[in-house]
PDB file of N, CA and C in Angstrom:
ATOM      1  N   UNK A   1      81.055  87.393  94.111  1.00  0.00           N
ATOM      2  CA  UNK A   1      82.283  87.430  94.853  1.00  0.00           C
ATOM      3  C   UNK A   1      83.359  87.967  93.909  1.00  0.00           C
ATOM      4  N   UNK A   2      83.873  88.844  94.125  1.00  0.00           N
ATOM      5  CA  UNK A   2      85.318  89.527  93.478  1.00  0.00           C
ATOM      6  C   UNK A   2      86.780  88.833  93.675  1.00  0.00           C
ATOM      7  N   UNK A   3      87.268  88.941  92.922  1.00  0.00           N
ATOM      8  CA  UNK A   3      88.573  88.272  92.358  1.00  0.00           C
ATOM      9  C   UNK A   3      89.203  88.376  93.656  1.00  0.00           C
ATOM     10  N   UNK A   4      89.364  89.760  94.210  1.00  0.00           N
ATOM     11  CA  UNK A   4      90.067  90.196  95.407  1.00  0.00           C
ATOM     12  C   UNK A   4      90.048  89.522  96.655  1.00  0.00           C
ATOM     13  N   UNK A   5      88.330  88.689  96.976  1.00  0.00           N
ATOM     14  CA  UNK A   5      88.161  88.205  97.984  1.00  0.00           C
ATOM     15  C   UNK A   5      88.568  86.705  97.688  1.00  0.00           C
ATOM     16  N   UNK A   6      88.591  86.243  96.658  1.00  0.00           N
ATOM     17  CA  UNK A   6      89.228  85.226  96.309  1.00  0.00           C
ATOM     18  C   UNK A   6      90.190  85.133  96.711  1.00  0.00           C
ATOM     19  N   UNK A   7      90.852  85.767  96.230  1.00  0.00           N
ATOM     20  CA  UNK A   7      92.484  85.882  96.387  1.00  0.00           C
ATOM     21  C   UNK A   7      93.093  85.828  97.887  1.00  0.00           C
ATOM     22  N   UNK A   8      92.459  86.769  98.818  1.00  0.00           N
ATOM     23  CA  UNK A   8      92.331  86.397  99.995  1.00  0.00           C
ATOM     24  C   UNK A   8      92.163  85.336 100.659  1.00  0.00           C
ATOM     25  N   UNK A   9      90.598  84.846 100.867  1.00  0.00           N
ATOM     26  CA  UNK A   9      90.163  83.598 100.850  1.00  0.00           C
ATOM     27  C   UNK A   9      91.395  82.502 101.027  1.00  0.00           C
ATOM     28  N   UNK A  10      91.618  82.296  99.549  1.00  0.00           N
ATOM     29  CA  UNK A  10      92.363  81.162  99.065  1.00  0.00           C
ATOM     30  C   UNK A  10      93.997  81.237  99.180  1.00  0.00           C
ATOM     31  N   UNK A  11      94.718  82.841  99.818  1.00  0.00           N
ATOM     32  CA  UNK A  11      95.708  82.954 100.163  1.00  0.00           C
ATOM     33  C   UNK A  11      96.569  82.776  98.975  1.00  0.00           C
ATOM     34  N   UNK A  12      96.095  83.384  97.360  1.00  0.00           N
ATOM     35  CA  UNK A  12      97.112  83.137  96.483  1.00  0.00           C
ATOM     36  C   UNK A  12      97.313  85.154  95.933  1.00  0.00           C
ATOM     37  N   UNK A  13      97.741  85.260  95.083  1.00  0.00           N
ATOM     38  CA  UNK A  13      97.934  86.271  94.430  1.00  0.00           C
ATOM     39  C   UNK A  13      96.791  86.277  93.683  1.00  0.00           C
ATOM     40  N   UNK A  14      96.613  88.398  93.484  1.00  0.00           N
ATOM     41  CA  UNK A  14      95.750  88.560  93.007  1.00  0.00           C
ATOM     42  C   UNK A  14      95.477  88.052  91.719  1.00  0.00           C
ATOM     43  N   UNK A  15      97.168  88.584  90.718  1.00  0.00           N
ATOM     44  CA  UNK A  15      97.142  88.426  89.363  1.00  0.00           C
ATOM     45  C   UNK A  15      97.360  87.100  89.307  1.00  0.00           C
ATOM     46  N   UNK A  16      97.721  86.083  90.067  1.00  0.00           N
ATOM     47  CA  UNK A  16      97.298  84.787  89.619  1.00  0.00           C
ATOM     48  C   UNK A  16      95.703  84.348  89.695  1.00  0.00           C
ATOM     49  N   UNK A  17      95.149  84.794  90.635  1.00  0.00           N
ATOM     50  CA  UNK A  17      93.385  84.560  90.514  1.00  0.00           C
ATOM     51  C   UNK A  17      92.851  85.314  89.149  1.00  0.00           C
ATOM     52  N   UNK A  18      93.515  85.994  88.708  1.00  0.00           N
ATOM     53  CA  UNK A  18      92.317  86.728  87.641  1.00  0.00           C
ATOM     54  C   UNK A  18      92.865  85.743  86.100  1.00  0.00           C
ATOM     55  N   UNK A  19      94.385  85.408  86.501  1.00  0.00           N
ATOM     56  CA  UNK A  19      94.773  84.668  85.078  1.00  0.00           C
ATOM     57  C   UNK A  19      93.871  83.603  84.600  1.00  0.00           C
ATOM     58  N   UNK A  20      93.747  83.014  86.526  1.00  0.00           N
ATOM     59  CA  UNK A  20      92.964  80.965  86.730  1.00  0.00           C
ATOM     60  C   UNK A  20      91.599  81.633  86.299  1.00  0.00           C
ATOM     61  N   UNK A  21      90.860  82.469  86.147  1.00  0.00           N
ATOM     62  CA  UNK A  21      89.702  83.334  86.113  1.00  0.00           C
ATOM     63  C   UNK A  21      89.856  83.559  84.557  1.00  0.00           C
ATOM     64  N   UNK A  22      90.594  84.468  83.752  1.00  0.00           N
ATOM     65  CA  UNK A  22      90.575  84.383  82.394  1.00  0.00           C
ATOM     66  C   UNK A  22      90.500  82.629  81.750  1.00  0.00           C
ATOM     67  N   UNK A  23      91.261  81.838  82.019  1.00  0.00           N
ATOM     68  CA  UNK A  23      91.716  80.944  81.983  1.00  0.00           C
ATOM     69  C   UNK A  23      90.090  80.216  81.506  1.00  0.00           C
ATOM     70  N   UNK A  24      89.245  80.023  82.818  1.00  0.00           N
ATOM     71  CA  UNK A  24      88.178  79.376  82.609  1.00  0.00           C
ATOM     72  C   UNK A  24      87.064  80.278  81.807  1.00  0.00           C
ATOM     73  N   UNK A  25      86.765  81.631  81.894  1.00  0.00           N
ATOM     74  CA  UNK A  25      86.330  81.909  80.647  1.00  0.00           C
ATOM     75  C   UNK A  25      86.568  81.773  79.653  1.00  0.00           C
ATOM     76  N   UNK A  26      87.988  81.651  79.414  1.00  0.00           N
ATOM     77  CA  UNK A  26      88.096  81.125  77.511  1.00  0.00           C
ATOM     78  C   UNK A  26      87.562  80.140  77.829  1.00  0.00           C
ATOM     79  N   UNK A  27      87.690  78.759  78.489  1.00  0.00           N
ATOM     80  CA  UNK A  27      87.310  77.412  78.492  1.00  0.00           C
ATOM     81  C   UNK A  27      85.863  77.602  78.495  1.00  0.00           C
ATOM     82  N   UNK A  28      85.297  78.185  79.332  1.00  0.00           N
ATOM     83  CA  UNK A  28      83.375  77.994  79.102  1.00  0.00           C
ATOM     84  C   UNK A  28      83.092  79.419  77.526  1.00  0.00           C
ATOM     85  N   UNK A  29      83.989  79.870  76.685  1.00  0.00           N
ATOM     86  CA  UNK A  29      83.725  80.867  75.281  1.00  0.00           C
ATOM     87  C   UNK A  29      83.265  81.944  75.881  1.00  0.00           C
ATOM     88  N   UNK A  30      83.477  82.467  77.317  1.00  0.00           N
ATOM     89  CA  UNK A  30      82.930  83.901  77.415  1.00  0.00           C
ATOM     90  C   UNK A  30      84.104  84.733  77.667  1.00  0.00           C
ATOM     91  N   UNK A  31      83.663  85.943  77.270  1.00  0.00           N
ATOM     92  CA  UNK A  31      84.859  87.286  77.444  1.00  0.00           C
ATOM     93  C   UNK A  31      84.840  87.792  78.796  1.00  0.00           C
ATOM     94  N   UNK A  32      85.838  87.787  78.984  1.00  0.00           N
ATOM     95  CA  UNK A  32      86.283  88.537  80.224  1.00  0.00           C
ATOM     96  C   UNK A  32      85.547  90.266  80.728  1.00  0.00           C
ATOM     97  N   UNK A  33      85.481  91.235  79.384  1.00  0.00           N
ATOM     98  CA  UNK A  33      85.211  92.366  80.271  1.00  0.00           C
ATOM     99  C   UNK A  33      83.668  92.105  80.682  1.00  0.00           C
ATOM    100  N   UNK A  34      82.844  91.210  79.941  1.00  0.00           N
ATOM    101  CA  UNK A  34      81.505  91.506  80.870  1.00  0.00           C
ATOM    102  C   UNK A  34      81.632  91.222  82.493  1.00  0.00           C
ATOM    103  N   UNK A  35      82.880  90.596  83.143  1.00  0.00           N
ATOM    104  CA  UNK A  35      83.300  90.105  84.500  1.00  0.00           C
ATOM    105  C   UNK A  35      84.082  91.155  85.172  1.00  0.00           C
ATOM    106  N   UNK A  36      84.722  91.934  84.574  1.00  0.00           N
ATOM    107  CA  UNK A  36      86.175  92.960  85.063  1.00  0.00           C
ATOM    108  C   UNK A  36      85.609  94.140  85.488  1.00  0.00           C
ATOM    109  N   UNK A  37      86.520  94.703  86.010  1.00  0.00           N
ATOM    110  CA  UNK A  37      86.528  96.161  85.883  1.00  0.00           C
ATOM    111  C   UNK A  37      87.514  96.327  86.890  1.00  0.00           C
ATOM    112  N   UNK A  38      87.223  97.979  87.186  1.00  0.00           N
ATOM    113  CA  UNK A  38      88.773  98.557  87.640  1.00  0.00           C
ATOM    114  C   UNK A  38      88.591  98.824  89.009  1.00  0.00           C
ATOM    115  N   UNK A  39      89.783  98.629  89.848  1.00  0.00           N
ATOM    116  CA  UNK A  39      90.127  98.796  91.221  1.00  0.00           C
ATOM    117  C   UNK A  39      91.286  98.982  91.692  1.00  0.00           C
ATOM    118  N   UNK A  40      91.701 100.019  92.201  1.00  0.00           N
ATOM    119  CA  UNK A  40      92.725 100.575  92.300  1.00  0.00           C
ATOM    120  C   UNK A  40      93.450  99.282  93.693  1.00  0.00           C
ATOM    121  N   UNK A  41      94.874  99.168  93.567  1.00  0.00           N
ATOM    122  CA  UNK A  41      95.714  98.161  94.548  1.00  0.00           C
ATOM    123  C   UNK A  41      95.586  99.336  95.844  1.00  0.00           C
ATOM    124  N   UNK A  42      96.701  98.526  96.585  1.00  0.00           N
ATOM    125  CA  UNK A  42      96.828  99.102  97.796  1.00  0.00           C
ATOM    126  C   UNK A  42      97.501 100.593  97.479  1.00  0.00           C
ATOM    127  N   UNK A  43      97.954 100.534  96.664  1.00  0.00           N
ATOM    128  CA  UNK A  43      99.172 101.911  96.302  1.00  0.00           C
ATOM    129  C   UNK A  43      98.229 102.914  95.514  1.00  0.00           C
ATOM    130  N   UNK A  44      97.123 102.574  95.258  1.00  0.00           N
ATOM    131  CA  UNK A  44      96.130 103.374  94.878  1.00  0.00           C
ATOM    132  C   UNK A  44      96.757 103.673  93.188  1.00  0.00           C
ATOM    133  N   UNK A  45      97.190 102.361  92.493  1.00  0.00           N
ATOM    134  CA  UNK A  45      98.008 102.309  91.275  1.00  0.00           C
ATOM    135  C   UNK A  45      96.373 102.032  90.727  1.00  0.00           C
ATOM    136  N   UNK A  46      96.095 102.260  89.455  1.00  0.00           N
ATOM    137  CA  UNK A  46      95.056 101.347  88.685  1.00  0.00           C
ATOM    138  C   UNK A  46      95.051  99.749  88.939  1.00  0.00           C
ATOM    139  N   UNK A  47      94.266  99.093  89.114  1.00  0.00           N
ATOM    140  CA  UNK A  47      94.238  97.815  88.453  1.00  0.00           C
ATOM    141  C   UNK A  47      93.082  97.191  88.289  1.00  0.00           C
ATOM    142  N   UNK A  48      93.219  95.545  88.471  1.00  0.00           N
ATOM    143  CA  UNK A  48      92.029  95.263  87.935  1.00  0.00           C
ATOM    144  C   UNK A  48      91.422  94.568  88.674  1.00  0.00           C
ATOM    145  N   UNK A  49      90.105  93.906  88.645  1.00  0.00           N
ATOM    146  CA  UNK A  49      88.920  92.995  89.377  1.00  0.00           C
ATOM    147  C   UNK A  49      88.535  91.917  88.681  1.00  0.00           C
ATOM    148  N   UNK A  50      87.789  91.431  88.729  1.00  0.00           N
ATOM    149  CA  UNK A  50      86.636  90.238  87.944  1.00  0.00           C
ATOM    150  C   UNK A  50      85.821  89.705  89.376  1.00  0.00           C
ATOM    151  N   UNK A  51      84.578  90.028  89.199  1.00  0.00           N
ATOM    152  CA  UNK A  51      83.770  89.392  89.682  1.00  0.00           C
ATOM    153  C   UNK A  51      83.348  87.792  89.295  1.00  0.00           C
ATOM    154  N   UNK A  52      82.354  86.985  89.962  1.00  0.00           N
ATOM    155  CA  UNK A  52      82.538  85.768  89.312  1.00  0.00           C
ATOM    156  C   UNK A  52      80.409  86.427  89.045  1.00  0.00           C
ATOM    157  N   UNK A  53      79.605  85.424  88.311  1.00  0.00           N
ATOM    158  CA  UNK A  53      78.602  86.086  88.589  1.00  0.00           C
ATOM    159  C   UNK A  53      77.797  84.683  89.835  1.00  0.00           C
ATOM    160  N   UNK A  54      76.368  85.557  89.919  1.00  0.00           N
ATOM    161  CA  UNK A  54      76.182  84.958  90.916  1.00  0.00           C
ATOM    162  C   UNK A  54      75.125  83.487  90.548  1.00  0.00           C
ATOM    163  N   UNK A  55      75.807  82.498  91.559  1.00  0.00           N
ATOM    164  CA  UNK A  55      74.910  81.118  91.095  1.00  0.00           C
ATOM    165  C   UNK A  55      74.034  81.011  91.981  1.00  0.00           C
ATOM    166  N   UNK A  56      72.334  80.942  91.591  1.00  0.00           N
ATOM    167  CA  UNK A  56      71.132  81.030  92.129  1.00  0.00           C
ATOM    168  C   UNK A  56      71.273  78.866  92.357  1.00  0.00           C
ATOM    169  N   UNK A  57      70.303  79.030  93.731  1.00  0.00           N
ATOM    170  CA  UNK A  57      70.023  77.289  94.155  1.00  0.00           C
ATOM    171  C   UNK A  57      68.688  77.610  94.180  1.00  0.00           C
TER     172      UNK A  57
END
């Protein structure tokens, strides 16, 4: 699931989902770009993503 649909979802801002998202990777010691990458906004400006990865049951 991508940051974006999060953000949706949960009805907050994007760049606040990716901060709460950096946030808990420092807390579990992993780096962020293996999660990120790039996606342009609505204005077709650069920006950014993070996927979360996926949890197998």
């Amino acid at each position: 699931m991508s940051s974006l649909e999060i953000a949706e979802l949960t009805g907050k801002r994007h760049d606040h989902v990716l901060a709460d998202i950096r946030k808990l990777l420092m807390e579990l010691r992993k780096t962020s770009p293996e999660y990120s990458g790039h996606v342009p906004d609505s204005y077709g400006r650069p920006g950014s993503s993070s996927t979360s990865p996926s949890v197998r049951r």
